[in-house]
Structures are given as structure tokens and as C-alpha cells.
PDB file of N, CA and C in Angstrom:
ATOM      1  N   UNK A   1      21.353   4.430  -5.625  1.00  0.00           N
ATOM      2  CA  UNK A   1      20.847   5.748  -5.929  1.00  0.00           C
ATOM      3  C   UNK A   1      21.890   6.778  -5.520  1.00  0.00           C
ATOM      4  N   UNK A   2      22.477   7.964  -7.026  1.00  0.00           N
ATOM      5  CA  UNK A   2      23.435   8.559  -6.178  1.00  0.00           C
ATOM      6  C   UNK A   2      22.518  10.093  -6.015  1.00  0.00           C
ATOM      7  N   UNK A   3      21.419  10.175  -6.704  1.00  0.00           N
ATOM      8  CA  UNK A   3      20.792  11.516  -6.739  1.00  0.00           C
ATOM      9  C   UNK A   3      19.724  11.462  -6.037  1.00  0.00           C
ATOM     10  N   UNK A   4      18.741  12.377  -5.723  1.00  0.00           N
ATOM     11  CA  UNK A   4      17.280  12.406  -5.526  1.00  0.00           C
ATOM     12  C   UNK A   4      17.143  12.591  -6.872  1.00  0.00           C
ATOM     13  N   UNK A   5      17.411  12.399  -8.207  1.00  0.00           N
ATOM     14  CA  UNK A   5      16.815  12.157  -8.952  1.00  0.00           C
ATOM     15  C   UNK A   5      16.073  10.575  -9.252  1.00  0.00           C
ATOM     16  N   UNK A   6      17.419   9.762  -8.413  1.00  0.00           N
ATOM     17  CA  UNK A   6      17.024   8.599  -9.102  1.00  0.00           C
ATOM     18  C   UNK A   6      16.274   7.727  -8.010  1.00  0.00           C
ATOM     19  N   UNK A   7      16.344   8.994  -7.098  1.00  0.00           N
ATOM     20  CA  UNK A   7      14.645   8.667  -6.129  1.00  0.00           C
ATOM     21  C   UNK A   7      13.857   8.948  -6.545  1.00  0.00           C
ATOM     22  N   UNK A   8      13.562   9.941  -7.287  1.00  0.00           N
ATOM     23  CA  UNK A   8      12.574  10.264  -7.716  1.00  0.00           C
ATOM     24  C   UNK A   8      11.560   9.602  -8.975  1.00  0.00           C
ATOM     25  N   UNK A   9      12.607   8.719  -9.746  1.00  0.00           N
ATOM     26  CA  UNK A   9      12.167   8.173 -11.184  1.00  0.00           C
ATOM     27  C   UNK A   9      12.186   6.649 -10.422  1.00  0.00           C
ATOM     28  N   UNK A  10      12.803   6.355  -9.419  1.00  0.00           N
ATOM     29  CA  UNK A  10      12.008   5.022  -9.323  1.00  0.00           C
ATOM     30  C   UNK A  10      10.707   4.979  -8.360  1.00  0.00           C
ATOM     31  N   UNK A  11      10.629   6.034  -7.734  1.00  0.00           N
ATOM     32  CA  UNK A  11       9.296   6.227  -7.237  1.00  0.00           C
ATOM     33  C   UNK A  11       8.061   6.484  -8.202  1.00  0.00           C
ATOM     34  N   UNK A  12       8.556   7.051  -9.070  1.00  0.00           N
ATOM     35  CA  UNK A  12       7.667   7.500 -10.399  1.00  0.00           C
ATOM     36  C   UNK A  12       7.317   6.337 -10.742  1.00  0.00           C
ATOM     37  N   UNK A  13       8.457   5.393 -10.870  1.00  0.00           N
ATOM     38  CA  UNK A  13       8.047   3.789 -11.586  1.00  0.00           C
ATOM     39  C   UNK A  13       7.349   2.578 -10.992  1.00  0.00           C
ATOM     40  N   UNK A  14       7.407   3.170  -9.810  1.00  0.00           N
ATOM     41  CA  UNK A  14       6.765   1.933  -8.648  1.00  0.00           C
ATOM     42  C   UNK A  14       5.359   2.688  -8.973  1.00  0.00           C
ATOM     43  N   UNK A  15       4.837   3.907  -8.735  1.00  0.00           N
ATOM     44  CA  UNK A  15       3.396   4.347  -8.803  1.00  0.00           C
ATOM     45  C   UNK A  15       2.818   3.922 -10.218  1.00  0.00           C
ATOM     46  N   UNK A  16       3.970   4.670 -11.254  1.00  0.00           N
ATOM     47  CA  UNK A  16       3.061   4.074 -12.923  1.00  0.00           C
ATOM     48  C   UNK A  16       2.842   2.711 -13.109  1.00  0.00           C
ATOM     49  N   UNK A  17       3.965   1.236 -11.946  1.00  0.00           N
ATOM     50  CA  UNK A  17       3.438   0.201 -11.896  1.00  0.00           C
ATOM     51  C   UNK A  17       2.635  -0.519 -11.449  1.00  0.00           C
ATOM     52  N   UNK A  18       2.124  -0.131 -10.392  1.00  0.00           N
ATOM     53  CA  UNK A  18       0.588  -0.232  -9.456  1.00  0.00           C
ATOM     54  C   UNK A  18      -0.570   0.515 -10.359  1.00  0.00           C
ATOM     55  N   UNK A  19      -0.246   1.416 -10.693  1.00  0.00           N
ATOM     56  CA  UNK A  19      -1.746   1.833 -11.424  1.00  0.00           C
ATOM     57  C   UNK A  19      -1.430   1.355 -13.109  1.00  0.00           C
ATOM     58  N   UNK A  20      -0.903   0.544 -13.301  1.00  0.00           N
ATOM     59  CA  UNK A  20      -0.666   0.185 -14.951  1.00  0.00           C
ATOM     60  C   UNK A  20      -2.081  -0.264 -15.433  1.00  0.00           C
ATOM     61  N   UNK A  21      -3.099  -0.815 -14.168  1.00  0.00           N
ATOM     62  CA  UNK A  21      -4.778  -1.938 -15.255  1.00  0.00           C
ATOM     63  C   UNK A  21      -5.208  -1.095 -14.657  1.00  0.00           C
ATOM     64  N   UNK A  22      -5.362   0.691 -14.023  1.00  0.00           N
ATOM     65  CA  UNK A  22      -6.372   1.124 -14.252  1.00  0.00           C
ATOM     66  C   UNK A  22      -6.379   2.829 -15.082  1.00  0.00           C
ATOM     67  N   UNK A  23      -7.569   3.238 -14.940  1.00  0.00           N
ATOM     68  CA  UNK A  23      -7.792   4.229 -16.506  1.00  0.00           C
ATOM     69  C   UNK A  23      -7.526   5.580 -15.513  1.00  0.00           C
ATOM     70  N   UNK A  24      -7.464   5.595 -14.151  1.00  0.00           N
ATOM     71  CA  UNK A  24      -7.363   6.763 -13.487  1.00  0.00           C
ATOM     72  C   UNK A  24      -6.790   6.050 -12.345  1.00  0.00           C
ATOM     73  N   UNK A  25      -6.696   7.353 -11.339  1.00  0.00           N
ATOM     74  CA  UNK A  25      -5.631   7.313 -10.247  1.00  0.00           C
ATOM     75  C   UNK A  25      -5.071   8.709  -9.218  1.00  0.00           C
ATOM     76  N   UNK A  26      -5.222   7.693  -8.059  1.00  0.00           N
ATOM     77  CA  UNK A  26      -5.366   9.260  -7.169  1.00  0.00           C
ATOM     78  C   UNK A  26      -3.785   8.709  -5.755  1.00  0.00           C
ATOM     79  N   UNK A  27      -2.728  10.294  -6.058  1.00  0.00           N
ATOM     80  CA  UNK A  27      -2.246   9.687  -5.312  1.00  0.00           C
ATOM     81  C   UNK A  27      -2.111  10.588  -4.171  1.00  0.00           C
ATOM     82  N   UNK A  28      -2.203  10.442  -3.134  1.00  0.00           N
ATOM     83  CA  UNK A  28      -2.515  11.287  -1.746  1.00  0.00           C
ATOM     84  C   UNK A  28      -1.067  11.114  -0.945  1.00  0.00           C
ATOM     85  N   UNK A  29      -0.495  12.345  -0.610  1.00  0.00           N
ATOM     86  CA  UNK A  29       0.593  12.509   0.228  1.00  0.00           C
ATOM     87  C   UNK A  29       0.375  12.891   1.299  1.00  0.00           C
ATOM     88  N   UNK A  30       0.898  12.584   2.855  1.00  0.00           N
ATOM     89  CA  UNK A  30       0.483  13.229   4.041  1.00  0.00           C
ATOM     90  C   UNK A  30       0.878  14.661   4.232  1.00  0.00           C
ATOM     91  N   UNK A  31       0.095  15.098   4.717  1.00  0.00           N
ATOM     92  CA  UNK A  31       0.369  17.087   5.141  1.00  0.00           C
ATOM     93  C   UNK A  31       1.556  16.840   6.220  1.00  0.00           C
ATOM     94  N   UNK A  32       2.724  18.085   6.562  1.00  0.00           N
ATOM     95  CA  UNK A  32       2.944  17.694   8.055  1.00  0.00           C
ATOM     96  C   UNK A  32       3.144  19.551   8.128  1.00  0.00           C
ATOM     97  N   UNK A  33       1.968  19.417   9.100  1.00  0.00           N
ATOM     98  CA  UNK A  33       2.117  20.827   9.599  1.00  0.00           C
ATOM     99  C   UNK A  33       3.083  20.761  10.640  1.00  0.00           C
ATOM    100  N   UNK A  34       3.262  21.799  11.486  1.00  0.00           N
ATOM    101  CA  UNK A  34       4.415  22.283  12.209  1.00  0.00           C
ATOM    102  C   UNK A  34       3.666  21.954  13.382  1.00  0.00           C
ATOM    103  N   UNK A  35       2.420  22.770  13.811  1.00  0.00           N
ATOM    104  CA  UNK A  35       1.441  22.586  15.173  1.00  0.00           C
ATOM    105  C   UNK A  35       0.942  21.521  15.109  1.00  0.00           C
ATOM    106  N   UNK A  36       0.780  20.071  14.366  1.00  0.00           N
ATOM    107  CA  UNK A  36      -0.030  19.304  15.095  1.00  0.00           C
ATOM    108  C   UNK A  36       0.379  18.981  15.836  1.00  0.00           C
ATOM    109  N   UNK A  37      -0.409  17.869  16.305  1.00  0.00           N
ATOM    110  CA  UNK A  37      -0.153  16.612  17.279  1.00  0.00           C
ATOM    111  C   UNK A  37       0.832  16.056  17.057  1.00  0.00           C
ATOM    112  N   UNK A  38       0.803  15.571  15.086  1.00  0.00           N
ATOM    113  CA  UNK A  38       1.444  14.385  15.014  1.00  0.00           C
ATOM    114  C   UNK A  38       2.716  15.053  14.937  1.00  0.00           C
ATOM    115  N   UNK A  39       3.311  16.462  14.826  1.00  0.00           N
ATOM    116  CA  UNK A  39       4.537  16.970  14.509  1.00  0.00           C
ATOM    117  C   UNK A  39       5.175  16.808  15.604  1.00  0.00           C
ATOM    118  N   UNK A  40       4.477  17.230  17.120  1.00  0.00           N
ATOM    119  CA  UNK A  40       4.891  17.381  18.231  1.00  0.00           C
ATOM    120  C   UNK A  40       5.371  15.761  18.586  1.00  0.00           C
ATOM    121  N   UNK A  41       4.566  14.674  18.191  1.00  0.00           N
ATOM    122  CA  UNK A  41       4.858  13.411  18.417  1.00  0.00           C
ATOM    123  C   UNK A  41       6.643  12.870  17.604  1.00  0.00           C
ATOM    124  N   UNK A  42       6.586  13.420  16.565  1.00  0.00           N
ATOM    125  CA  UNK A  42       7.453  12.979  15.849  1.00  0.00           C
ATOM    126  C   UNK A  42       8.811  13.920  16.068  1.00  0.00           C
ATOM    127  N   UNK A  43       8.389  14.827  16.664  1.00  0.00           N
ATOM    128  CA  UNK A  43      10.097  16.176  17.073  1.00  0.00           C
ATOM    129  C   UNK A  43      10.410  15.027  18.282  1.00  0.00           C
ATOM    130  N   UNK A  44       9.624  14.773  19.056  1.00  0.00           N
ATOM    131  CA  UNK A  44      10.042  13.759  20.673  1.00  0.00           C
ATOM    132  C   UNK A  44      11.266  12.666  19.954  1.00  0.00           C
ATOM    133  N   UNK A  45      10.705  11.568  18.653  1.00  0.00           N
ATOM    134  CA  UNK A  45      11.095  10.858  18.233  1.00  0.00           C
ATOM    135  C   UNK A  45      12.174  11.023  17.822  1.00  0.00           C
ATOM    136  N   UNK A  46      12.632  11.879  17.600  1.00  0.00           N
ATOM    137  CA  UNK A  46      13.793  12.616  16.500  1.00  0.00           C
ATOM    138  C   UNK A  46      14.841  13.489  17.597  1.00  0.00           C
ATOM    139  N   UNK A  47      15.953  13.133  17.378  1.00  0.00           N
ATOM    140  CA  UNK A  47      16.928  14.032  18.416  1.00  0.00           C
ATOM    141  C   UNK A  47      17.576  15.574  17.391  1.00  0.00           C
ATOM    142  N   UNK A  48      18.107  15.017  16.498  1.00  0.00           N
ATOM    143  CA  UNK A  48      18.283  15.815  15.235  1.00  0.00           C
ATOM    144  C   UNK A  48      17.125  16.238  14.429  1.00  0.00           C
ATOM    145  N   UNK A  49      17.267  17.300  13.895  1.00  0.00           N
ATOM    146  CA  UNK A  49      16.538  17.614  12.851  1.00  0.00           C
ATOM    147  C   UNK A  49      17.124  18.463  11.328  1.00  0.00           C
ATOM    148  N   UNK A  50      17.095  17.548  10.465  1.00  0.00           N
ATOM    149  CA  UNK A  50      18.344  18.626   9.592  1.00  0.00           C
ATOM    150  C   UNK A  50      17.586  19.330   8.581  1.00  0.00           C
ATOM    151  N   UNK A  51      17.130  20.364   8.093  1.00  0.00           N
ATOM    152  CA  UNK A  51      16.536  20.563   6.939  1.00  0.00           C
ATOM    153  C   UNK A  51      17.283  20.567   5.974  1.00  0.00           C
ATOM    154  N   UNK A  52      16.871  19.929   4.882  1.00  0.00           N
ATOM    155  CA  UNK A  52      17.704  20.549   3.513  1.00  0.00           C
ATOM    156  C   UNK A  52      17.031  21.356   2.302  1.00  0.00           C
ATOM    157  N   UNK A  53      17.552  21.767   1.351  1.00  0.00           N
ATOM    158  CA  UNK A  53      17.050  22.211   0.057  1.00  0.00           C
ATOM    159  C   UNK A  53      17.153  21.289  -0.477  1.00  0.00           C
ATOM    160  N   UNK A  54      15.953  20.684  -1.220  1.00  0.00           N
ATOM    161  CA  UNK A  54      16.360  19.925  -2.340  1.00  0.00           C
ATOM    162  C   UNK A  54      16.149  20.087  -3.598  1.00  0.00           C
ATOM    163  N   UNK A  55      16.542  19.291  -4.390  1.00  0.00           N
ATOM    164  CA  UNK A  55      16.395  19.235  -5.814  1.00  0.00           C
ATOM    165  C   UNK A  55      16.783  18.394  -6.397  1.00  0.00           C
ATOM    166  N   UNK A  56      16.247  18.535  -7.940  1.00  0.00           N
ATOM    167  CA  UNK A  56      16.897  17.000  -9.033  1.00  0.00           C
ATOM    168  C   UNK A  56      18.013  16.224  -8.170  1.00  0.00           C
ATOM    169  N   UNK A  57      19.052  17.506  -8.220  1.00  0.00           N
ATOM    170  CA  UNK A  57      20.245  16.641  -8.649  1.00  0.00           C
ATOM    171  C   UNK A  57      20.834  16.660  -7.563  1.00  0.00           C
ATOM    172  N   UNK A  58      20.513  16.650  -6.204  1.00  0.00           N
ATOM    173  CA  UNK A  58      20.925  16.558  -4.888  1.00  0.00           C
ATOM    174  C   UNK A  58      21.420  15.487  -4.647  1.00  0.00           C
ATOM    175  N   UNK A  59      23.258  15.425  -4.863  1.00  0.00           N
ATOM    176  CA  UNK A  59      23.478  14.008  -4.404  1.00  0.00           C
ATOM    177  C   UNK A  59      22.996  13.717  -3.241  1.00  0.00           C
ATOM    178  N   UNK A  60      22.810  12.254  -3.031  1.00  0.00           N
ATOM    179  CA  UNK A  60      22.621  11.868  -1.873  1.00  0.00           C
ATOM    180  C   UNK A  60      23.134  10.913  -0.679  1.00  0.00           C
ATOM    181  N   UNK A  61      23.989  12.019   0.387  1.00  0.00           N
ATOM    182  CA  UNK A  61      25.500  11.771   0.861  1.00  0.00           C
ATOM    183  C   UNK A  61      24.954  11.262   2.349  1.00  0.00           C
ATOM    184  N   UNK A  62      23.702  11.344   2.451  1.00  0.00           N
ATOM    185  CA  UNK A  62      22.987  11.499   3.777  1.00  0.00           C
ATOM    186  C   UNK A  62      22.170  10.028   3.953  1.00  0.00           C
ATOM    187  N   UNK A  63      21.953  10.112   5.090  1.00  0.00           N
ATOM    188  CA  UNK A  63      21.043   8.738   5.391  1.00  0.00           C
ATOM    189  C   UNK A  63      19.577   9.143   5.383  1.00  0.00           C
ATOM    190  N   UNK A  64      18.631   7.723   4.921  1.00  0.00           N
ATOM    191  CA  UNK A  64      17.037   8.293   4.124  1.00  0.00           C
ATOM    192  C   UNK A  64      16.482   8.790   5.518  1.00  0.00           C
ATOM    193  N   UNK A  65      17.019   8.108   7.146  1.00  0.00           N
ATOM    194  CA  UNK A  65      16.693   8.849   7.931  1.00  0.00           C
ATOM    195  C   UNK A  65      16.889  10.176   7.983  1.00  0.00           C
ATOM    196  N   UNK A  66      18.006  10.738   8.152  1.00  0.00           N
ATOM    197  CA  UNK A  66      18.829  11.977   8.338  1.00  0.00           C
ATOM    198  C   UNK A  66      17.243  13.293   7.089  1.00  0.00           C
ATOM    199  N   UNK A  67      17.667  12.867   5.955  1.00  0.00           N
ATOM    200  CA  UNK A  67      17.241  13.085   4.905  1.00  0.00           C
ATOM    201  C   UNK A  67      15.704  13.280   5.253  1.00  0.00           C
ATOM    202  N   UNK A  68      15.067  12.305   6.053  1.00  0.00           N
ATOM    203  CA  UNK A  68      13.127  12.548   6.512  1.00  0.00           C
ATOM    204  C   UNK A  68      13.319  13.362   7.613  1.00  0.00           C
ATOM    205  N   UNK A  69      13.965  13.371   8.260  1.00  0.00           N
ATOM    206  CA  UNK A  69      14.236  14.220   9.748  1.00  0.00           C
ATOM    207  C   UNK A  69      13.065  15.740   9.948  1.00  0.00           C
ATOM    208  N   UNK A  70      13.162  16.436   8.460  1.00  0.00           N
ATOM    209  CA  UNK A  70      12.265  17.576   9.186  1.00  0.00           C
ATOM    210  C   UNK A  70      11.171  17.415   7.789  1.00  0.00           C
ATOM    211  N   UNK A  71      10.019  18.175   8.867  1.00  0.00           N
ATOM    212  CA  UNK A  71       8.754  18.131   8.157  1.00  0.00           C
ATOM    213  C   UNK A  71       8.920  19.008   6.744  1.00  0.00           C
ATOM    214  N   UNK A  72       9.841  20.318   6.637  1.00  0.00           N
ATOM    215  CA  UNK A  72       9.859  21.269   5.650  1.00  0.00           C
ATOM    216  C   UNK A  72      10.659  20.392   4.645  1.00  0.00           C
ATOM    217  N   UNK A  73      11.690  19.728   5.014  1.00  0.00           N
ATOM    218  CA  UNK A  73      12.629  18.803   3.748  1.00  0.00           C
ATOM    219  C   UNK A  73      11.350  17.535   3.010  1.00  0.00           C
ATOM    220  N   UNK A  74      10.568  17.014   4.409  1.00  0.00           N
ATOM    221  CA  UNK A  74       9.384  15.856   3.647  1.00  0.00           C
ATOM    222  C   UNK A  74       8.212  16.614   2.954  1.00  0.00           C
ATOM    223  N   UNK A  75       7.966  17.653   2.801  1.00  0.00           N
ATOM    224  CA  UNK A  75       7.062  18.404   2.316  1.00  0.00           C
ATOM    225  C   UNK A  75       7.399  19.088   0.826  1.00  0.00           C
ATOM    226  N   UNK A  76       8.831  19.583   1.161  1.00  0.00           N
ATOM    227  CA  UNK A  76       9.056  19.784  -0.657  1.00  0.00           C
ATOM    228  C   UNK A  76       9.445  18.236  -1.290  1.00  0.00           C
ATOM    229  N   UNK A  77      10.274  17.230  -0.565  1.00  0.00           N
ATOM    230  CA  UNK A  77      10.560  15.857  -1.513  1.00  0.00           C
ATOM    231  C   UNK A  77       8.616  16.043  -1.610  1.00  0.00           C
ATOM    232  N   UNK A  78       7.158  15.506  -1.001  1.00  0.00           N
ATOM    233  CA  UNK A  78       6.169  15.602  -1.065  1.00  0.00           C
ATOM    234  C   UNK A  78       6.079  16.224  -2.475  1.00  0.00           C
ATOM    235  N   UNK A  79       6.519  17.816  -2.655  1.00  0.00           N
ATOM    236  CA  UNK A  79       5.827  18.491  -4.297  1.00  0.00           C
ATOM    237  C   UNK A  79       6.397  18.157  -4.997  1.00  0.00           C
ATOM    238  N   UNK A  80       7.853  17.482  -4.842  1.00  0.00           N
ATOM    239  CA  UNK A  80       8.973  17.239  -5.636  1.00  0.00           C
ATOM    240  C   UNK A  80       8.391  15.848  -6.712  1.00  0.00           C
ATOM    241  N   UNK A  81       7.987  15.319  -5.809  1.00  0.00           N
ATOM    242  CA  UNK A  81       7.438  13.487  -6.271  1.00  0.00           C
ATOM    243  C   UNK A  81       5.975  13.751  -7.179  1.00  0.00           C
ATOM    244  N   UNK A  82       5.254  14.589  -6.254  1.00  0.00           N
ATOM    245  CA  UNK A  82       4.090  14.555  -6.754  1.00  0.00           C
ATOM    246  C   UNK A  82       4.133  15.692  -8.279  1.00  0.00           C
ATOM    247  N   UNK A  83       4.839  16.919  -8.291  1.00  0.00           N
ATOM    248  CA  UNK A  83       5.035  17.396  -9.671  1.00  0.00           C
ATOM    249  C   UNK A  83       5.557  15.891 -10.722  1.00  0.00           C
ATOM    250  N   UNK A  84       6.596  15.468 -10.111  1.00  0.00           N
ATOM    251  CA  UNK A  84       7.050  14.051 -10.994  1.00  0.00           C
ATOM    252  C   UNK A  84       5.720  13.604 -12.290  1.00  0.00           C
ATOM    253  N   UNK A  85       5.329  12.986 -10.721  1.00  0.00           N
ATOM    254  CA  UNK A  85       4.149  11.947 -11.303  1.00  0.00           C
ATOM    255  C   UNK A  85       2.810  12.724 -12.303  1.00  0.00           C
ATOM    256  N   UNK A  86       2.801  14.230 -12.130  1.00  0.00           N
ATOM    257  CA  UNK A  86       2.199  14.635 -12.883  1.00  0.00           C
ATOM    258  C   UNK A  86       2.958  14.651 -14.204  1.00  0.00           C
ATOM    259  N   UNK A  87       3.717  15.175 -14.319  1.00  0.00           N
ATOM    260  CA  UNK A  87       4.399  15.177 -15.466  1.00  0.00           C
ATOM    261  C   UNK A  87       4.552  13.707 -16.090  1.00  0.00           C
ATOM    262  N   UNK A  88       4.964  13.038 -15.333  1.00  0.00           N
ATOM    263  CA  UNK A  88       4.980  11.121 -15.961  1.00  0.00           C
ATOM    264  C   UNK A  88       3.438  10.775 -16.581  1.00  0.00           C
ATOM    265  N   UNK A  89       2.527  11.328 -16.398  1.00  0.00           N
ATOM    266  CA  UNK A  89       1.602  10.569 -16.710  1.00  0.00           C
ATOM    267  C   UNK A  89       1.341  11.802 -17.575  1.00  0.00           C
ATOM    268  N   UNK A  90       1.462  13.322 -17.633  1.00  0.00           N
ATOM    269  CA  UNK A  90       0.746  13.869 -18.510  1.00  0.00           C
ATOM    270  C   UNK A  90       0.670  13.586 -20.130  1.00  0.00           C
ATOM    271  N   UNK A  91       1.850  12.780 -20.439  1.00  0.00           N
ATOM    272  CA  UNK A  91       1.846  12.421 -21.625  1.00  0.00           C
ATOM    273  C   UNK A  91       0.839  10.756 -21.964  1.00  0.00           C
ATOM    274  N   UNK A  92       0.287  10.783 -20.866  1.00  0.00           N
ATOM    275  CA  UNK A  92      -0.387   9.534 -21.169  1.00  0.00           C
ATOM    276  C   UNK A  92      -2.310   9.557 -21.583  1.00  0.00           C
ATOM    277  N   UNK A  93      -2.618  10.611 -22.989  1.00  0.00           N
ATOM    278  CA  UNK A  93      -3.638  10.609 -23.020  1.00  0.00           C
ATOM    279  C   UNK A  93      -4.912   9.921 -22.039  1.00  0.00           C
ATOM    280  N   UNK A  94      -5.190   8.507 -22.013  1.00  0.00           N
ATOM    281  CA  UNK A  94      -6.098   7.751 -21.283  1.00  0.00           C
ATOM    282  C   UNK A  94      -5.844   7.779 -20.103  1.00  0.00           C
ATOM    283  N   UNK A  95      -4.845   8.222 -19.507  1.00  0.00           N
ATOM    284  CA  UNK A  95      -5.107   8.308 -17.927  1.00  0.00           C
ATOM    285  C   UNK A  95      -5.237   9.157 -17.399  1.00  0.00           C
ATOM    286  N   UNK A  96      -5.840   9.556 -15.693  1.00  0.00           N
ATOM    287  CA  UNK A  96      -6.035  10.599 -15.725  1.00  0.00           C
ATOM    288  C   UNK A  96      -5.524  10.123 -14.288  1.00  0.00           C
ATOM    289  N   UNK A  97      -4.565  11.139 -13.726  1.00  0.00           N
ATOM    290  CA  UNK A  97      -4.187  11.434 -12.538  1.00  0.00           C
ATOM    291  C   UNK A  97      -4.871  12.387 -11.791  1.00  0.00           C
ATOM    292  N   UNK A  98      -4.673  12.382 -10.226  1.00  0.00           N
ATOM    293  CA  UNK A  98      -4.576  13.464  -9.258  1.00  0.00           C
ATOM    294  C   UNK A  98      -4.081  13.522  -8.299  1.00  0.00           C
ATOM    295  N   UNK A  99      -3.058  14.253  -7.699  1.00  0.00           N
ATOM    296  CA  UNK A  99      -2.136  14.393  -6.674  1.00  0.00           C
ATOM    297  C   UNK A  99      -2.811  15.255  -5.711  1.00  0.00           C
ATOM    298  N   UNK A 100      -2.485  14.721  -4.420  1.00  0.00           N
ATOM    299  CA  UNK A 100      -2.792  15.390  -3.251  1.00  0.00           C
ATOM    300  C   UNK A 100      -1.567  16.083  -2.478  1.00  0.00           C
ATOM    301  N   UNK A 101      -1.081  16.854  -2.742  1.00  0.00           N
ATOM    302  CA  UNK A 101       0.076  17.172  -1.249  1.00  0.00           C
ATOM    303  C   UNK A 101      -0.174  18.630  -0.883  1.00  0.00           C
ATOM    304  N   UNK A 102       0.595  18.804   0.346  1.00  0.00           N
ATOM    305  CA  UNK A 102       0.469  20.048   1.074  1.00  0.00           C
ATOM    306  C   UNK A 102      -1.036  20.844   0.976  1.00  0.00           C
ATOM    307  N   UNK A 103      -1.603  21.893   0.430  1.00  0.00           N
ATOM    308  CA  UNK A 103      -2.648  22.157   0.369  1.00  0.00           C
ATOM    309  C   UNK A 103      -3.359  22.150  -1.455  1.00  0.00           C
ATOM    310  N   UNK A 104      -2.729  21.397  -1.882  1.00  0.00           N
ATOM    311  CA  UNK A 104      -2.669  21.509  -3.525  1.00  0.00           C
ATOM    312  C   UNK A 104      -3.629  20.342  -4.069  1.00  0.00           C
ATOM    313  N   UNK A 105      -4.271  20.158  -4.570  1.00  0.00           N
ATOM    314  CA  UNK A 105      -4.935  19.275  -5.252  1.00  0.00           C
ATOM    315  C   UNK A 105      -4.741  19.482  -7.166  1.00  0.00           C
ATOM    316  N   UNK A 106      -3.798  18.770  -7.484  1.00  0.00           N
ATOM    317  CA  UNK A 106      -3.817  18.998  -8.691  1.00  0.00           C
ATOM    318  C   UNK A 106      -3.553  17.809  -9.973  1.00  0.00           C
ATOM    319  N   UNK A 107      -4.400  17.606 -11.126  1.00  0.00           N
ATOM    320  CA  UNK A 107      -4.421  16.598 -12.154  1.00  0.00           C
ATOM    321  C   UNK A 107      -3.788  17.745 -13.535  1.00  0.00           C
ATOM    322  N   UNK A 108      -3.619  17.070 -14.290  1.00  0.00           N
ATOM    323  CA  UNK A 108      -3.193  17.419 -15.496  1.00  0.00           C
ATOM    324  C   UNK A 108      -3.532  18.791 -16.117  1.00  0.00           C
ATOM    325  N   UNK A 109      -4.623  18.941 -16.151  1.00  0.00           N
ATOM    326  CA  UNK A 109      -5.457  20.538 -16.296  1.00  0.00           C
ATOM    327  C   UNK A 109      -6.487  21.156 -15.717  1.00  0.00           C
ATOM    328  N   UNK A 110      -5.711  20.743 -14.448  1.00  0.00           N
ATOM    329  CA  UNK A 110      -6.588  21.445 -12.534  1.00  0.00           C
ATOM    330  C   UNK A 110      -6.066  21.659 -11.603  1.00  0.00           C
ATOM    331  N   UNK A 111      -6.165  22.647 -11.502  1.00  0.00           N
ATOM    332  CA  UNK A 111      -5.645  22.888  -9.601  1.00  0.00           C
ATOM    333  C   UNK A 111      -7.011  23.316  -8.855  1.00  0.00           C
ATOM    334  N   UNK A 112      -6.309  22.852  -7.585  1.00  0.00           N
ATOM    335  CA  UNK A 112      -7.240  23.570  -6.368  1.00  0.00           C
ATOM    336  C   UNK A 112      -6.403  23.361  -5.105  1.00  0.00           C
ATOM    337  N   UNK A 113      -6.920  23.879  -3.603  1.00  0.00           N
ATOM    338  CA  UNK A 113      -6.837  24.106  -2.257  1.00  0.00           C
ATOM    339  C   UNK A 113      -7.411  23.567  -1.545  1.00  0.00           C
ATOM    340  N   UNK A 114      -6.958  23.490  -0.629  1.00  0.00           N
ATOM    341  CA  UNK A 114      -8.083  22.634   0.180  1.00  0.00           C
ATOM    342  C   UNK A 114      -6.893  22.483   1.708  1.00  0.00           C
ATOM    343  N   UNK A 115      -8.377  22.199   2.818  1.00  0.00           N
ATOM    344  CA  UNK A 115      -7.779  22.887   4.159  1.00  0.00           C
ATOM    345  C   UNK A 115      -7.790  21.921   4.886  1.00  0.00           C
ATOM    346  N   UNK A 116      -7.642  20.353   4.527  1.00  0.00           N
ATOM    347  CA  UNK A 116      -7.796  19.260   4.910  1.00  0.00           C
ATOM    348  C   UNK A 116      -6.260  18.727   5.387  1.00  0.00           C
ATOM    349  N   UNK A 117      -6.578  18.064   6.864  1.00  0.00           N
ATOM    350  CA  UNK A 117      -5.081  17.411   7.391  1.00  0.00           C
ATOM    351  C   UNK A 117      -4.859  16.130   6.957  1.00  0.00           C
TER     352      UNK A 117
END
């Protein structure tokens, strides 16, 4: 893989291959707020923390550790994957998706919010 793109399309391909025998599908990403518990647990774990910007075409020069290091970089890859997979499946009349990340709940022709960790 030299992009987060081509993280991104084989992640796309591992999900459209697990849900291939069924007619719907729900895929749920973890929140990572800044104040929890589990953030405070995981800054201890971590000596570094690097944020990045990402996007498509972000080579990728970094290690997948380096790269998970902060909650704001795993939270946009999080909308990054989950816009993906909407788009991968919107062309698929009979199925019907729904993505969970950050505070977003959204399928093909729905959004919503929600205040759930």
C-alpha cells in the first residue's frame, strides 16, 4: 500500500466481502473522545502522538502505528472509511447500509446524531 487510498479500497473490499449473503448491513466505528477514560488510558500507552491531515492520496511514509497514534488522525481515517463504504454500496440498489462514526449515523438517504460513546 503506497496511499491511504489503497487503505481505503481494500478496507472497502474486506467489508463488501463479509456482508456479500446479506441484504443489509450495519457498520459501527468506535468514538474516541479526548476526556474519556479510554483516551486517558491510551495517551499513558503512547509516548508520541503525531496528528496528521489526511486524505485520498496521502502517501504512506509512516508506520500504521505512528499513523493511529492520535485520536483526531483515527477519527477522520473513521469518516474517511465510513464515507467510502457509503459510497461503495450506494450504487448497490438491494442493499442497504448504515455507518456509525463520530456522532453521525448515516445510510444512503439518512442522516442523524446521536450522543452515544
Amino acid at each position: 500500500m503506497q496511499k491511504l487510498s489503497d487503505m481505503q479500497e481494500a478496507f472497502t473490499k474486506r467489508i463488501a466481502f463479509m456482508l456479500i449473503v446479506y441484504s443489509e448491513g450495519r457498520v459501527v466505528f468506535d468514538r474516541y473522545q479526548d476526556q474519556s477514560l479510554k483516551s486517558k488510558t491510551r495517551q499513558k500507552r503512547v509516548f508520541t502522538s503525531t496528528e496528521f491531515k489526511v486524505h485520498s492520496q496521502m502517501k504512506l511514509t509512516m508506520s500504521l502505528k505512528e499513523l493511529l497514534s492520535s485520536s483526531n488522525t483515527k477519527s477522520s481515517l473513521n469518516a474517511m472509511f465510513a464515507e467510502a463504504l457509503l459510497q461503495h454500496f450506494s450504487s448497490t440498489n438491494n442493499f442497504k447500509l448504515v455507518v456509525v462514526y463520530g456522532t453521525k449515523i448515516k445510510s444512503y438517504n439518512f442522516e442523524d446524531n446521536h450522543t452515544h460513546e
